[in-house]
Every structure is written in C-alpha cells, then in structure tokens.
Protein backbone atom coordinates (compact mmCIF):
# COMPACT_ATOMS: atom_id res chain seq x y z
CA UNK A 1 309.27 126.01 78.72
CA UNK A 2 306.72 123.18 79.24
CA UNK A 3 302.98 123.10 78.38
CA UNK A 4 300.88 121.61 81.68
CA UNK A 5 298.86 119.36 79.00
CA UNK A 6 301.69 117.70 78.13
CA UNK A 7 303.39 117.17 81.76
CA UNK A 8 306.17 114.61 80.31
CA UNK A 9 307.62 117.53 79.37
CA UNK A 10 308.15 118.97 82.32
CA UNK A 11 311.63 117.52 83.14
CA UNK A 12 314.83 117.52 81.20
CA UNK A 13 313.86 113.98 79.74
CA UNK A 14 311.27 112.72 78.42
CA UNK A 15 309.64 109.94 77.61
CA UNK A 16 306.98 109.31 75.35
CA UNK A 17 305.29 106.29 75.12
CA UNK A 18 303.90 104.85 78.12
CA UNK A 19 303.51 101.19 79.47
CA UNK A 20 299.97 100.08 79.58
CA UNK A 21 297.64 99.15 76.87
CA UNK A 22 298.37 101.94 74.74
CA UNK A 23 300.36 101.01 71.68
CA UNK A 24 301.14 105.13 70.93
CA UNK A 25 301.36 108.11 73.20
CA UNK A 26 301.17 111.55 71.91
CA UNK A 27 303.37 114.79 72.63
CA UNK A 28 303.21 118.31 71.38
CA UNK A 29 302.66 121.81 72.40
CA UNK A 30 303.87 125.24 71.35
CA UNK A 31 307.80 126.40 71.66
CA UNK A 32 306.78 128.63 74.61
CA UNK A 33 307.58 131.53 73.50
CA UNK A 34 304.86 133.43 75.08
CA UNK A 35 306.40 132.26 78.97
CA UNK A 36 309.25 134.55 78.97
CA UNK A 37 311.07 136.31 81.37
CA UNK A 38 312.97 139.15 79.35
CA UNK A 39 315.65 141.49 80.22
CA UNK A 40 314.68 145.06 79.85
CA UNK A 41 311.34 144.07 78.55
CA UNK A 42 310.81 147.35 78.04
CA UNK A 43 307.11 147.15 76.78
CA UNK A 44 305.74 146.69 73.49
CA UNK A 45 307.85 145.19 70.66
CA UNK A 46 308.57 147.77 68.09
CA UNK A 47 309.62 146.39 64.63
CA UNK A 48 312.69 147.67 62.77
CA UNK A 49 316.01 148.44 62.74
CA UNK A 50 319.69 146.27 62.45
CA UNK A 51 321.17 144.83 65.38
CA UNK A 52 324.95 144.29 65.18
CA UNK A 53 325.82 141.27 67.19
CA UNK A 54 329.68 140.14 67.79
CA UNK A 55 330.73 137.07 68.54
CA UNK A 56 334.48 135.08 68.84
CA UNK A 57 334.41 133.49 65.26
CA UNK A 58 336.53 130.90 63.54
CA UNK A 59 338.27 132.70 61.02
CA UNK A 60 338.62 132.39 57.07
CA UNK A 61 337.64 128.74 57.61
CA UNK A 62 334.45 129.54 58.65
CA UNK A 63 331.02 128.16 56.76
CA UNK A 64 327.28 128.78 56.98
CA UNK A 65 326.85 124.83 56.40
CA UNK A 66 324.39 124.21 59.23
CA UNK A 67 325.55 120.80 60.21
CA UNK A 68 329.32 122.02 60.76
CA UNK A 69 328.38 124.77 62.92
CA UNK A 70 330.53 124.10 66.21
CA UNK A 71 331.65 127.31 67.53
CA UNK A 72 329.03 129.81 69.35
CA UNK A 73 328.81 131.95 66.51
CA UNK A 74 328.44 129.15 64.20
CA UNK A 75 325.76 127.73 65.92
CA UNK A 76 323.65 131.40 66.59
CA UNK A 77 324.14 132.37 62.63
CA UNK A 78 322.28 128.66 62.12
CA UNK A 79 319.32 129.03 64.44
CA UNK A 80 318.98 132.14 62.49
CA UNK A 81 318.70 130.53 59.27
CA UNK A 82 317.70 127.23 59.71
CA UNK A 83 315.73 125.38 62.16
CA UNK A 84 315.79 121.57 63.44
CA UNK A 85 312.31 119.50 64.33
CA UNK A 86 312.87 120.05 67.61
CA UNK A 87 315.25 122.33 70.82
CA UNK A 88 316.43 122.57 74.25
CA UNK A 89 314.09 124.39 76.16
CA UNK A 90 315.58 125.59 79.22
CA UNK A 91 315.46 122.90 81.24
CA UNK A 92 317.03 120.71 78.69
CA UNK A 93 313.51 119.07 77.23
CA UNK A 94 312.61 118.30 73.74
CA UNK A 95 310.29 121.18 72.73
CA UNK A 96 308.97 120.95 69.75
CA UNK A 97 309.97 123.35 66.61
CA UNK A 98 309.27 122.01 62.68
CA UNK A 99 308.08 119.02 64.56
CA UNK A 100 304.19 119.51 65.47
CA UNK A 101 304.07 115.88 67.16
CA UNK A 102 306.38 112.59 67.78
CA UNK A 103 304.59 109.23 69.31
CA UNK A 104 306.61 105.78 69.16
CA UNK A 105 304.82 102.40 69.32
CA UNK A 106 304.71 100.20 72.55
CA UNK A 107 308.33 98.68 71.97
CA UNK A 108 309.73 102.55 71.38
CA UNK A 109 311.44 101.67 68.13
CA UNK A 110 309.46 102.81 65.76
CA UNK A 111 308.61 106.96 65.90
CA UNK A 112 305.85 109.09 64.01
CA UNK A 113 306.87 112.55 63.48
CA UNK A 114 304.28 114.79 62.02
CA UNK A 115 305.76 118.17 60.42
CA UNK A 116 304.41 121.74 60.79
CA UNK A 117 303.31 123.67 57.87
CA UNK A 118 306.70 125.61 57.30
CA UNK A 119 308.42 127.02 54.24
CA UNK A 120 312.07 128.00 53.20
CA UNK A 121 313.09 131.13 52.36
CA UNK A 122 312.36 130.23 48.76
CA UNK A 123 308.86 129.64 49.66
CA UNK A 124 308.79 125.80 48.89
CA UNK A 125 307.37 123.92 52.11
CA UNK A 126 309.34 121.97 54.17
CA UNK A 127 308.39 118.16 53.83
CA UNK A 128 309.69 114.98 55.22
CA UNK A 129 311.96 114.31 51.68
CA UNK A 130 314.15 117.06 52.95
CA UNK A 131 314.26 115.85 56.63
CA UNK A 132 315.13 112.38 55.70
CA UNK A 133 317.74 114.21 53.43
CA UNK A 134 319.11 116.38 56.29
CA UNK A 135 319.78 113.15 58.75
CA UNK A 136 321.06 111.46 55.51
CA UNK A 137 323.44 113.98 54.85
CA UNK A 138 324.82 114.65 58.72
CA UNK A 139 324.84 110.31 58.76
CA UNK A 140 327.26 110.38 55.97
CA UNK A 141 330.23 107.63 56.67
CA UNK A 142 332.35 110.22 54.07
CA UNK A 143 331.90 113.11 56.77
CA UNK A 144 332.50 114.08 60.25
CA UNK A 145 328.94 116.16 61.24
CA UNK A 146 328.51 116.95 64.78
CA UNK A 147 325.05 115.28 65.19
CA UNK A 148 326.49 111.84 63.56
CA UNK A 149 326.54 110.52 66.98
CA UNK A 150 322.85 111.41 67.88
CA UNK A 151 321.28 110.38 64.66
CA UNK A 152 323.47 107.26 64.92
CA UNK A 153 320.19 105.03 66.52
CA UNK A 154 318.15 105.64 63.30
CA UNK A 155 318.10 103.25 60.91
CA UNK A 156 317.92 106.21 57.81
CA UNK A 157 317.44 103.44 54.88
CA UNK A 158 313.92 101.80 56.78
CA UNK A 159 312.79 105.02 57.82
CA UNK A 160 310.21 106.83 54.96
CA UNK A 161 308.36 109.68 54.76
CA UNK A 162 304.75 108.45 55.21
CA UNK A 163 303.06 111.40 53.81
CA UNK A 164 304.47 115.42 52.79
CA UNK A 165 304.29 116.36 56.66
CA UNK A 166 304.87 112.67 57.91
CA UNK A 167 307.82 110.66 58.66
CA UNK A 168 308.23 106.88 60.38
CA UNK A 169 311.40 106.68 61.98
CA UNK A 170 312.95 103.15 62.19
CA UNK A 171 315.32 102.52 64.89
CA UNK A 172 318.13 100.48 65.24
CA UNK A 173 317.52 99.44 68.80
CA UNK A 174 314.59 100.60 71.49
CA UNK A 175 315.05 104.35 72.62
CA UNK A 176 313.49 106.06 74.56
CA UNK A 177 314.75 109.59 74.65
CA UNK A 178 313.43 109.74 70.93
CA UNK A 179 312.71 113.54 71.05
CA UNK A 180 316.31 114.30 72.51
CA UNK A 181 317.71 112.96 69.05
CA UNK A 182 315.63 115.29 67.01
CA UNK A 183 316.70 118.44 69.12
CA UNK A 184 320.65 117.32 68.94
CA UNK A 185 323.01 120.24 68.44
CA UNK A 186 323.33 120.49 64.48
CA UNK A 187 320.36 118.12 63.35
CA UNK A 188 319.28 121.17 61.41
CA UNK A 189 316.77 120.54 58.41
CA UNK A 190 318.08 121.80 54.86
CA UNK A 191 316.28 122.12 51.20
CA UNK A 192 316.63 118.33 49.94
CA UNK A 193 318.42 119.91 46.74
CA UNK A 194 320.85 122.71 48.75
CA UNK A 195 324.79 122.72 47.51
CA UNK A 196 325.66 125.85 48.15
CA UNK A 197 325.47 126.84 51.85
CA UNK A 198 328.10 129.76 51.99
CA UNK A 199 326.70 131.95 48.88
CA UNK A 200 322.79 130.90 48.36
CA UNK A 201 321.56 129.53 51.90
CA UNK A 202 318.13 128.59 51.97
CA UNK A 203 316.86 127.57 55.42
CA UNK A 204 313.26 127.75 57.08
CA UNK A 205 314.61 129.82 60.17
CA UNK A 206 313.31 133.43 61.18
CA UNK A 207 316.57 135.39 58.59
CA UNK A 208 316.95 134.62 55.57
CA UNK A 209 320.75 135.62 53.70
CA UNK A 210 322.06 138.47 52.78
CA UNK A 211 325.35 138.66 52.40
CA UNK A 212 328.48 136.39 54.33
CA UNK A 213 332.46 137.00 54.49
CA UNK A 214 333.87 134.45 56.71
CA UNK A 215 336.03 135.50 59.92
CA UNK A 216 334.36 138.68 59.36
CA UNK A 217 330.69 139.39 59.28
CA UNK A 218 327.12 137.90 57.86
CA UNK A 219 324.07 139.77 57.35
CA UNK A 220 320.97 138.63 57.19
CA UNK A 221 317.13 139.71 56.64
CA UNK A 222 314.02 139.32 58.36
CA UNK A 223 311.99 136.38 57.00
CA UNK A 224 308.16 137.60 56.47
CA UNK A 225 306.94 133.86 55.86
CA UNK A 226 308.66 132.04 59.19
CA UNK A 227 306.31 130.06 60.83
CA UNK A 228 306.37 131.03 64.31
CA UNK A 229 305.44 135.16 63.12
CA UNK A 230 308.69 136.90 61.17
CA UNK A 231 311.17 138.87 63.64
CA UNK A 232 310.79 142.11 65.07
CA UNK A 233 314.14 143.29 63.51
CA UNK A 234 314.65 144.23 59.80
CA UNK A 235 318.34 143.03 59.87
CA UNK A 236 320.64 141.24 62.04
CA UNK A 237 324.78 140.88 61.24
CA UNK A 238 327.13 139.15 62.90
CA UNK A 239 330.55 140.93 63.52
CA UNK A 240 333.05 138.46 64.55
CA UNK A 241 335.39 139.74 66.81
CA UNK A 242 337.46 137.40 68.47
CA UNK A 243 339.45 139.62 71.76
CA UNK A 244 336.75 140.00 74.22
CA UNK A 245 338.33 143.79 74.59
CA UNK A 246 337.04 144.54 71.10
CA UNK A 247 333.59 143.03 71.83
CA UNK A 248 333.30 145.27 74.67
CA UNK A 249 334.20 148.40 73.23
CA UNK A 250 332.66 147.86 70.03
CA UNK A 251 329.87 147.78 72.56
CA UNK A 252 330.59 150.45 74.53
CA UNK A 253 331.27 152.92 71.48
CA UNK A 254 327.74 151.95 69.24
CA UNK A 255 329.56 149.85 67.13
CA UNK A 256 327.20 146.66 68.17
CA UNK A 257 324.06 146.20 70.07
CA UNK A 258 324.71 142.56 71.69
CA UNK A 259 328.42 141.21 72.91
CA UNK A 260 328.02 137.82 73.33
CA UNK A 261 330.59 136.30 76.06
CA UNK A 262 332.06 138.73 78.54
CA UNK A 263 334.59 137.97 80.94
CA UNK A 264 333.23 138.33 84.64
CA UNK A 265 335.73 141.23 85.42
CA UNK A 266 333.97 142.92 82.37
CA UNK A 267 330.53 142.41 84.01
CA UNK A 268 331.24 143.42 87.23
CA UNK A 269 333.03 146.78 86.12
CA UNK A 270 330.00 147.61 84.18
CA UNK A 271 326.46 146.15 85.86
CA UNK A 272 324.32 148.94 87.08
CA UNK A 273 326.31 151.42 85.79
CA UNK A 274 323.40 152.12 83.30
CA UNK A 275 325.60 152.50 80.05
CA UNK A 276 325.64 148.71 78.73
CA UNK A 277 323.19 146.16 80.40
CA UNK A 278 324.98 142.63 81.47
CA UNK A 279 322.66 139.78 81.22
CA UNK A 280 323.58 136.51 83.18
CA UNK A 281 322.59 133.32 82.17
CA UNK A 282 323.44 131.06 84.77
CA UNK A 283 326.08 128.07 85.09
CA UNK A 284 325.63 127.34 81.72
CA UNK A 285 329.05 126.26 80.81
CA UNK A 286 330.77 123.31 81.63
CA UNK A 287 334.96 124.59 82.41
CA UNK A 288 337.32 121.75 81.87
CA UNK A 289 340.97 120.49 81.63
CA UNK A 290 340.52 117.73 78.61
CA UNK A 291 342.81 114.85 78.90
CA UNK A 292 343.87 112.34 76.25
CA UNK A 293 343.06 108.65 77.61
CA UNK A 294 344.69 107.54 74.34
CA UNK A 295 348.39 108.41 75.02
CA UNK A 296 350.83 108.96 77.86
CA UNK A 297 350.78 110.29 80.18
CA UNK A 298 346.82 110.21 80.37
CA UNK A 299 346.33 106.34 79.28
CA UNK A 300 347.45 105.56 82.64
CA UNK A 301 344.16 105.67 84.55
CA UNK A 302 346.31 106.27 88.08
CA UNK A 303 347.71 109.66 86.72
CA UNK A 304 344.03 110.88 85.54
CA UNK A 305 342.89 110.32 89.20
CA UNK A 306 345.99 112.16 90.58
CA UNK A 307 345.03 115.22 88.32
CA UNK A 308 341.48 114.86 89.82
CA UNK A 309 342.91 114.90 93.26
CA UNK A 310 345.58 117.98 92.20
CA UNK A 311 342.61 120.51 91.60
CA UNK A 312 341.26 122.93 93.91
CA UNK A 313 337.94 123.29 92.49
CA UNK A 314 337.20 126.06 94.46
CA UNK A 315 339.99 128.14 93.52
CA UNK A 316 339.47 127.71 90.17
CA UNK A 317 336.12 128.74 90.18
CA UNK A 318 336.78 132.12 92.16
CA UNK A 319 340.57 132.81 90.04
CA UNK A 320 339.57 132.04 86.70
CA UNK A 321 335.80 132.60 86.70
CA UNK A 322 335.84 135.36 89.38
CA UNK A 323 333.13 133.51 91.12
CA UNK A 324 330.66 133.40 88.50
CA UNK A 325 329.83 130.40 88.70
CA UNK A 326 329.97 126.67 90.81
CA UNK A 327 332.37 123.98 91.34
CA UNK A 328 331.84 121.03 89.35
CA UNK A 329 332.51 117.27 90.26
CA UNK A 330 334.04 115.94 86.75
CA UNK A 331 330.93 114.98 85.24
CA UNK A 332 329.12 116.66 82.85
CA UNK A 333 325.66 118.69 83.47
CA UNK A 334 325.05 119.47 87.13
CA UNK A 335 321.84 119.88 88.36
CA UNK A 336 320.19 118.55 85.09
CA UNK A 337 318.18 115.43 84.80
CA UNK A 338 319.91 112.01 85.33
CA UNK A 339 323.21 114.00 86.62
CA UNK A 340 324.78 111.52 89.68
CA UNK A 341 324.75 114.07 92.44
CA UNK A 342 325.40 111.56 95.28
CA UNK A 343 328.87 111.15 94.62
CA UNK A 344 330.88 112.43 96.62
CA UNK A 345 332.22 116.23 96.20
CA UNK A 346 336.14 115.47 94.97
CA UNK A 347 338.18 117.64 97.30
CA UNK A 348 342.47 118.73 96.22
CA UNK A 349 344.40 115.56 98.16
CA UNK A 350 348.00 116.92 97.15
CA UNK A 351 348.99 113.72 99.18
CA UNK A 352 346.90 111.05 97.48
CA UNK A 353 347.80 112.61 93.96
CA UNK A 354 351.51 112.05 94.90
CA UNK A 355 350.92 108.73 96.16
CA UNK A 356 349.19 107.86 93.11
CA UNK A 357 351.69 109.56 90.63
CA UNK A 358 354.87 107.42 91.99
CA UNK A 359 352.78 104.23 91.74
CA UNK A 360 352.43 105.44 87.68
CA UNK A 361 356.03 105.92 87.74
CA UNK A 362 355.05 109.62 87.25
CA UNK A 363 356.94 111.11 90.05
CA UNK A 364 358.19 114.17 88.25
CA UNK A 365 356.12 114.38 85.08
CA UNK A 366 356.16 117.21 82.78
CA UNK A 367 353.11 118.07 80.67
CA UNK A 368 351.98 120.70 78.53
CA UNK A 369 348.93 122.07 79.00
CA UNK A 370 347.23 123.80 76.09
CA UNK A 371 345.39 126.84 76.15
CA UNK A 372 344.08 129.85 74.14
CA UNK A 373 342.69 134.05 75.05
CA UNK A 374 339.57 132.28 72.83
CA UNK A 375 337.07 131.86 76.00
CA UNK A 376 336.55 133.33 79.05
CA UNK A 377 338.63 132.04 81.89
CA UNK A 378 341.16 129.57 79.88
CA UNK A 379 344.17 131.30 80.22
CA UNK A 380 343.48 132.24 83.71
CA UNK A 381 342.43 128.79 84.76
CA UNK A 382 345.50 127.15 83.36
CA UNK A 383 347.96 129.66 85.36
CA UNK A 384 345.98 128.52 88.75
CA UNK A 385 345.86 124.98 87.57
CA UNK A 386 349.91 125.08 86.60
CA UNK A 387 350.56 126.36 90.07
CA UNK A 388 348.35 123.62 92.00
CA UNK A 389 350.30 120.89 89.85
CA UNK A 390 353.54 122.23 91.00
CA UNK A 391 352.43 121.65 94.92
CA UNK A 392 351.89 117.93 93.51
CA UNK A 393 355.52 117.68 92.16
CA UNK A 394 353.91 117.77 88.49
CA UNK A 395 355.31 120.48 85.75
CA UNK A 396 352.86 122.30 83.86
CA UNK A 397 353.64 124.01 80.65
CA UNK A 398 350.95 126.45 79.43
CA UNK A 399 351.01 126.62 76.12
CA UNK A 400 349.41 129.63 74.27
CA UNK A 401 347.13 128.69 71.58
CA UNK A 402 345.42 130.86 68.54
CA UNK A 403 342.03 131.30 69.00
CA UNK A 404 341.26 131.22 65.31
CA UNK A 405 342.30 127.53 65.46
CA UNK A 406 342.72 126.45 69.10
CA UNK A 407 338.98 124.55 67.99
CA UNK A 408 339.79 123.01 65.44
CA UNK A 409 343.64 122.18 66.87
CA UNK A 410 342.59 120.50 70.25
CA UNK A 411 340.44 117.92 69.52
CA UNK A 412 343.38 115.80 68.12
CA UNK A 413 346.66 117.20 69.16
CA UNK A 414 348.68 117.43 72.27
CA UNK A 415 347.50 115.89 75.63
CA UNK A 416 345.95 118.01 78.32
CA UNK A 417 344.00 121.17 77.18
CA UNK A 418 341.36 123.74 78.21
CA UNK A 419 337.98 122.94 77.65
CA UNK A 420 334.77 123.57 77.70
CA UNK A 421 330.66 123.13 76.97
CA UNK A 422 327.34 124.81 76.61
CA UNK A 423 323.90 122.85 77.92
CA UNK A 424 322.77 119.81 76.27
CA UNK A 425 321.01 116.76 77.82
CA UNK A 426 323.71 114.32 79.80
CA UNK A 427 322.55 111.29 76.93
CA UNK A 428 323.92 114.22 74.70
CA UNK A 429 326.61 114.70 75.99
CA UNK A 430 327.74 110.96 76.17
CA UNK A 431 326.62 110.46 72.49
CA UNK A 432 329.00 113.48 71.02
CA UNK A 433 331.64 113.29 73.37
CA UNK A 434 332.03 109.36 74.98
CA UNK A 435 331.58 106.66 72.37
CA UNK A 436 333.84 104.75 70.69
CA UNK A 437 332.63 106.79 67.33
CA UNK A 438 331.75 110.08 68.70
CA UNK A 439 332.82 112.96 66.27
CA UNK A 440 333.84 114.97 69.08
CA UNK A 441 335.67 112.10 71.30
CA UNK A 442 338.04 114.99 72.69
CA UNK A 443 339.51 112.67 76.03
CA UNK A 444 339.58 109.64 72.99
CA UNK A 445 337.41 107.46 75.48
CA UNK A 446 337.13 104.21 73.54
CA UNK A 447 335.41 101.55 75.51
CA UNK A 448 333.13 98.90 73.90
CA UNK A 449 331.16 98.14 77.44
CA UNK A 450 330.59 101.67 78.12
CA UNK A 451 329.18 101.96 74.62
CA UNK A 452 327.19 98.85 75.48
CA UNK A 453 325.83 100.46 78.49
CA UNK A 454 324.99 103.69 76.70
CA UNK A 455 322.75 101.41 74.66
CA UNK A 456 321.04 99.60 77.64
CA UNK A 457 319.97 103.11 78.82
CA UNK A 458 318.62 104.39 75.55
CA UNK A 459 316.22 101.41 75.42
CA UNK A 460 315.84 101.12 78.90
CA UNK A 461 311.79 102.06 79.07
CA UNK A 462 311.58 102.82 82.97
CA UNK A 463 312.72 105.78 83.51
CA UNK A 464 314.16 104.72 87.53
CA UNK A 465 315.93 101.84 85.92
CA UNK A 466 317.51 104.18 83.00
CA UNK A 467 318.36 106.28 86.02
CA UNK A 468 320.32 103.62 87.26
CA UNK A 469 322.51 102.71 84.25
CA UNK A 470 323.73 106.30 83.39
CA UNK A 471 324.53 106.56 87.33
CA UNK A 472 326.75 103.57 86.74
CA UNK A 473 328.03 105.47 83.70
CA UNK A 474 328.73 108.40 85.24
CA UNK A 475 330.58 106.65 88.59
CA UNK A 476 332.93 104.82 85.63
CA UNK A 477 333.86 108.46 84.19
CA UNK A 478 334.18 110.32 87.79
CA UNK A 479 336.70 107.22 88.79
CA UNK A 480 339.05 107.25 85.39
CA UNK A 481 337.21 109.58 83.13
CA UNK A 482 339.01 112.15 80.56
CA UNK A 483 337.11 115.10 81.37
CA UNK A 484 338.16 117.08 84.62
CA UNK A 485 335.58 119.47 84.76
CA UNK A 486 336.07 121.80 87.77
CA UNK A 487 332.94 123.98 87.23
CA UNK A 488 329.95 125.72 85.99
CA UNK A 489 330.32 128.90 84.93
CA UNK A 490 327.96 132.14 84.14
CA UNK A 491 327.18 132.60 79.85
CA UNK A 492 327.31 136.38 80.32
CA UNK A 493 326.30 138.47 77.78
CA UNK A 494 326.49 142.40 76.78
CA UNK A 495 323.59 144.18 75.32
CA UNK A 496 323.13 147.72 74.07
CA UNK A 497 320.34 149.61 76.53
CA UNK A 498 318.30 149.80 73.86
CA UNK A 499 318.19 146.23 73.69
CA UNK A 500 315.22 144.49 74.33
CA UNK A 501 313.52 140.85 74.90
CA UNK A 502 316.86 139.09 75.62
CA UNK A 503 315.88 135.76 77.58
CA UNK A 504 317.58 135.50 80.64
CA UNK A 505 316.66 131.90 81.45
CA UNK A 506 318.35 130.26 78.51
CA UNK A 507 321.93 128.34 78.95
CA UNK A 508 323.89 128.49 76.34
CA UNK A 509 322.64 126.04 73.19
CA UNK A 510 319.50 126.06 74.19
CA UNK A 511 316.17 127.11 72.25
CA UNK A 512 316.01 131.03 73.83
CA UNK A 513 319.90 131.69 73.58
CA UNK A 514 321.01 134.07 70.91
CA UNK A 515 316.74 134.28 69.67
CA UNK A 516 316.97 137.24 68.00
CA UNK A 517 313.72 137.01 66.04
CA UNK A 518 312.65 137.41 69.58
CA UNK A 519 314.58 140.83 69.79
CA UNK A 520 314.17 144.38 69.66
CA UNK A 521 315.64 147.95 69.44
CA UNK A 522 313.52 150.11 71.88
C-alpha cells in the first residue's frame, strides 16, 4: 500500500524527481504491512508451527537460484529467501523493501539508493558490493536471467557503491520509472561471494534453508534476524504437486495448509462450505493464446488480426475460467496505470477473420495449438478456442503438453500456444516480453522502432506525455501484436481453516502474494 507522505506513490507509477528547482526529490516509506486486509484474520498472531504449502513445480530441473525463478513456485520459495530493494505493492507501485530511499537528479539519469540495515542469514549485512554484484550477475551477456531486460537501462560498470548502505546508479539513458527497475520480477539481491544456491542458500529474506529436493519439496526455517520482525511460523515447506486434484486433496485430507491455484469449479464446490477456505485474489492473471510473429503462419500480420477477430472473448472467459474473471482486449494489464482503455472492445467478426484469412492466402489453414493440464483453464480454453476457429474455416490442433516442461518448451517451439501472466507494471511487461532482446520474447516481437519508442517513454519526464507514447505502443500491439489475451482471470487460492493472515488484495507477483512470514496457524 501507499504512505500519504509520500503521495507519488499512490498510483501504479511513479515518478520521482520533480521539475522545478529541485535538483533531487526524495521517496520512502514503510512496506505497509500494517494496512492489511486479511482473510480469516482471526485475531492475534500466534507464533509456531509448519505450514505445508503446494504448489505446480518444475520438476527435477528445478533450482533455488533466485534470478531463474520463473514459475509460481519458483518465485514464492525466493521471496522467502531472498529479498530485492524494492516490490509490487498492490496497485503495481514501487514500495520500498532493502531499499530505505531512491532520489535521481534533475535530468533522471543518475539515482541514489540508500540501503536498509539488513543481514543474511549468515549474519553479514547486506551492502551495496553485493547489490551491484546481484544486477552484475542477472546483466550477464553469458546468461539468460529474467530481469536482464529491466536492469538493461543501467549502466552497471559507472554505477558504484558510494558508501556500505549507498549506491549511485548510472543510467544509460533518462528514466523515469527508476523504482519500477529495482522491484522487477527476479532483481533479487544475493551474498556478493554465493556459488552454491541449491545446497547452501544464503539470502536476507524472512526463511532461511533447510533442506531442498527439486520437483519435490523445500523446507525452510524462520529467520530470527530479518529486518522487517522474523515470521510468525517456525517452518514453512513447499510440496510441489503439479495436478490441481492432488493440491486439493492434499488439502482437503491435512496433508497441506495452503493450495496455491485452484481451478474455479474447485472454488465454487467448496466456498462456504466451512471445511477449506477459498481466497480470491482478483483478475490477477493475464489468459492468452501466444503467437509466433517470427514464422508462418503468424509473421503474416493479416492472419494475427483474423485470430483476434475469431475469439469470443466472452465465451472464453465463462468456458474456460467459469466466469472468474473479465474479458481482456489483447493488451496486457487492464485497469492498471498507463493501460489504453479507449480502444475499442474487439468483438468475434467470423466474417472479417475470413475476409482477412483469404487475403493471407490462409483460407484453410491448419495450426497446432499447444497446450498443457499445468494452469488453470488452458486445456479448457483451447477446446473453446479450437471450436470458434473451426466457425472461421481455420483447423485447430490441440496439442497436449507436459506440465513439467510445457515452461520451459513454449517459449521457443511450435507456433500458437496457451499462455499466461501474473501482475507487473505495463513498462514491465514490455521490457520482459516486447523488445528486440527480451529474455522472455514469447510472440518473438522484434521491432527496432518499437524498441525506440519504449525508450522515448522511459525518459519521457511528464508523466501525460509518457502517457501518450505507451498509448501509441499499445494501439501498435492491439492492431498486429503477438499476444491475444482474451482475459483476466481470478489467482484463487486454498487455505487450511486454520490458516490465518492471507492477504486478499495481492495479484499474483506482487509484494503480499504467497507472504508467509506474514502467516499463521490459529
């Protein structure tokens, strides 16, 4: 949440420095812990106790390295070891976390971070040598970290640590959503000398290790010396189960306290029934069919905007989703700040998507769409899609996909797949997902100008005029974009009734999703 001192950070952006005389402007406030709004508060936190927590996993592949966490799981067994300088709050502002402070100078390319007092689990403090070493390492030309992208406008060799706690950030151009780089999704901070992440993890986050056996479980132990007061709970393991049946009974038979990602069929057979509580956190996850602008047929821009036109958003949204959740308009992050909500709602045109297919020389195309049991709604939203393709003339192929690798698999192969994202700014999202060397460049957009403008709008100072380039951005994607995103759907979760403090206002990668220092066992 937002601190009323500090009312930049209010709104899903933020921007620090101010025009005017002043050369620096200041932010910082606490993470906002205290403003929550908990399901089954159930009164005073007691301390103790082991909550089992299962999540879909990634199988014998999987790593505790921080800055390849990528999967749900990976990402909630991070936050609980590590932490970055700053998160997501649930609006989708910076808020600040190891970072105390940030202030740029007038011409917003030069940024001041000033450090908490923090230690790892080892007890040595965290300083800026091993926060210039944790950029340094995700900015690695060698390796393919998520955050690459976002760190990418830092010039890492200028910048220096200015004292233990201080850091002067040089950047490569002007950029004003500063903060929104330091909270990107895995920009976590590691020791400057850490090797070994899988077997001896030492992070400054509220668990410290225990034990880990990829595709199968981690345990970890409350952390007395965390910063922000140690968690309630003595323990906390992470079961990886990967059906969402075996999540649920696991649940429903003791097994585990916390199922994280139940279908909507599951929730609405169980809320208010008393014996499992279902916890709704809402349209946090971008649904999407993913196609490759790269290679045919998808590199032809007309047959993109006839799969556009073959969707019926709406039936999507109440088949696969059961209605949990809200159509989307094939852009990315709807209803947060920036987001161009004055195009125009895109409505199925079977007629137009014909038209358009025969002018591709496309009339009876066959594709094969790829999909995977690994998240809620694929499988059912490729049957419906399949079926509204067929009304177009167009042959869909569903193609069943494992879900220990579908991940991993889809970012490269084949050419039309399910899809799909938790919260993160829209800048975020472009930076990951849309540049010509985005890690995670699943549709393969490659275009130079578009990269350009992303650029203009980083270092764009008013915020009405940065307003205006990403609107342009966004009208280039929703006209011959990659991403057909039909809608928003529920994160909904599965708790034990003995559960307690679960925040029910936090979309999925955001700082109050999957807290469980903030947890208890009532």
């Amino acid at each position: 949440m937002y601190d009323e001192r500090f009312p930049g950070l209010r709104r899903r952006g933020f921007l620090a420095a101010t025009s005017g005389a002043a050369a620096l402007a200041l932010v910082g406030c606490g993470s906002g812990a205290d403003d929550k709004a908990d399901s089954g508060s159930g009164g005073t936190p007691r301390r103790g106790g082991r909550l089992r927590a299962a999540f879909a996993g990634g199988g014998a592949s999987e790593t505790l390295d921080p800055h390849l966490a990528n999967l749900f799981a990976d990402v909630a067994r991070a936050k609980a070891l590590y932490d970055k300088l700053a998160d997501y709050g649930a609006d989708l502002s910076a808020q600040p976390r190891l970072a105390t402070q940030w202030e740029s100078n007038k011409t917003l390319d030069r940024w001041r971070v000033t450090l908490r007092e923090a230690t790892f689990h080892d007890g040595s403090p965290v300083t800026a040598k091993d926060v210039l070493h944790s950029y340094r390492r995700i900015a690695d030309p060698k390796q393919t970290f998520r955050a690459k992208a976002s760190l990418e406008p830092i010039d890492l060799d200028a910048s220096r640590a200015t004292s233990e706690r201080g850091i002067e950030f040089v950047l490569k151009r002007p950029t004003a959503e500063f903060p929104n780089i330091l909270a990107a999704f895995g920009a976590y901070i590691v020791p400057e000398n850490a090797t070994d992440f899988d077997t001896k993890p030492v992070g400054s986050g509220p668990f410290r290790f225990v034990s880990f056996a990829p595709g199968r479980s981690a345990v970890f132990r409350r952390y007395d010396g965390y910063w922000e007061g140690a968690p309630h709970l003595d323990e906390l393991e992470f079961v990886v189960a990967n059906e969402e049946s075996a999540r649920v009974n696991a649940l429903l038979g003791g097994q585990v306290e916390y199922a994280h990602e139940l279908n909507p069929t599951t929730a609405r057979a169980h809320e208010g029934k008393g014996q499992i509580e279902i916890v709704r956190l809402r349209n946090s996850a971008m649904q999407a069919f993913c196609m490759k602008t790269d290679r045919a047929p998808f590199d032809d821009k007309r047959v993109r905007e006839a799969f556009f036109l073959i969707a019926d958003r709406k039936e999507l949204v109440d088949g696969a989703l059961s209605g949990a959740g809200v159509v989307g308009n094939d852009l990315f992050g709807k209803g947060y700040e920036y987001y161009a909500a004055d195009l125009p709602q895109r409505e199925q045109d079977l007629d137009k998507a014909r038209a358009l297919l025969k002018k591709a020389g496309a009339e009876k195309l066959r594709v094969t769409l790829d999909t995977s049991a690994v998240a809620a709604g694929f499988t059912e939203a490729a049957g419906i899609f399949r079926d509204q393709a067929a009304k177009a003339g167009v042959t869909v192929d569903v193609k069943m996909g494992s879900k220990d690798s579908y991940w991993s698999d889809i970012l490269d192969s084949g050419t039309l797949s399910c899809y799909r994202s938790g919260a993160m700014p829209i800048e975020a999202h472009i930076s990951q997902r849309l540049l010509t060397d985005s890690t995670t460049n699943a549709t393969k957009w490659r275009h130079k100008d578009f990269d350009v403008l992303y650029e203009q709008a980083q270092s764009t100072r008013d915020k009405a005029e940065r307003a205006a380039v990403y609107e342009r951005m966004q009208r280039r994607l929703y006209t011959e974009g990659g991403f057909l995103i039909w809608g928003f759907a529920d994160w909904i979760i599965g708790t034990g009734r003995t559960v307690k403090g679960v925040e029910t206002k936090a979309p999925a990668n955001t700082l109050d999703w999957a807290r469980f220092d903030k947890v208890w066992l009532a």
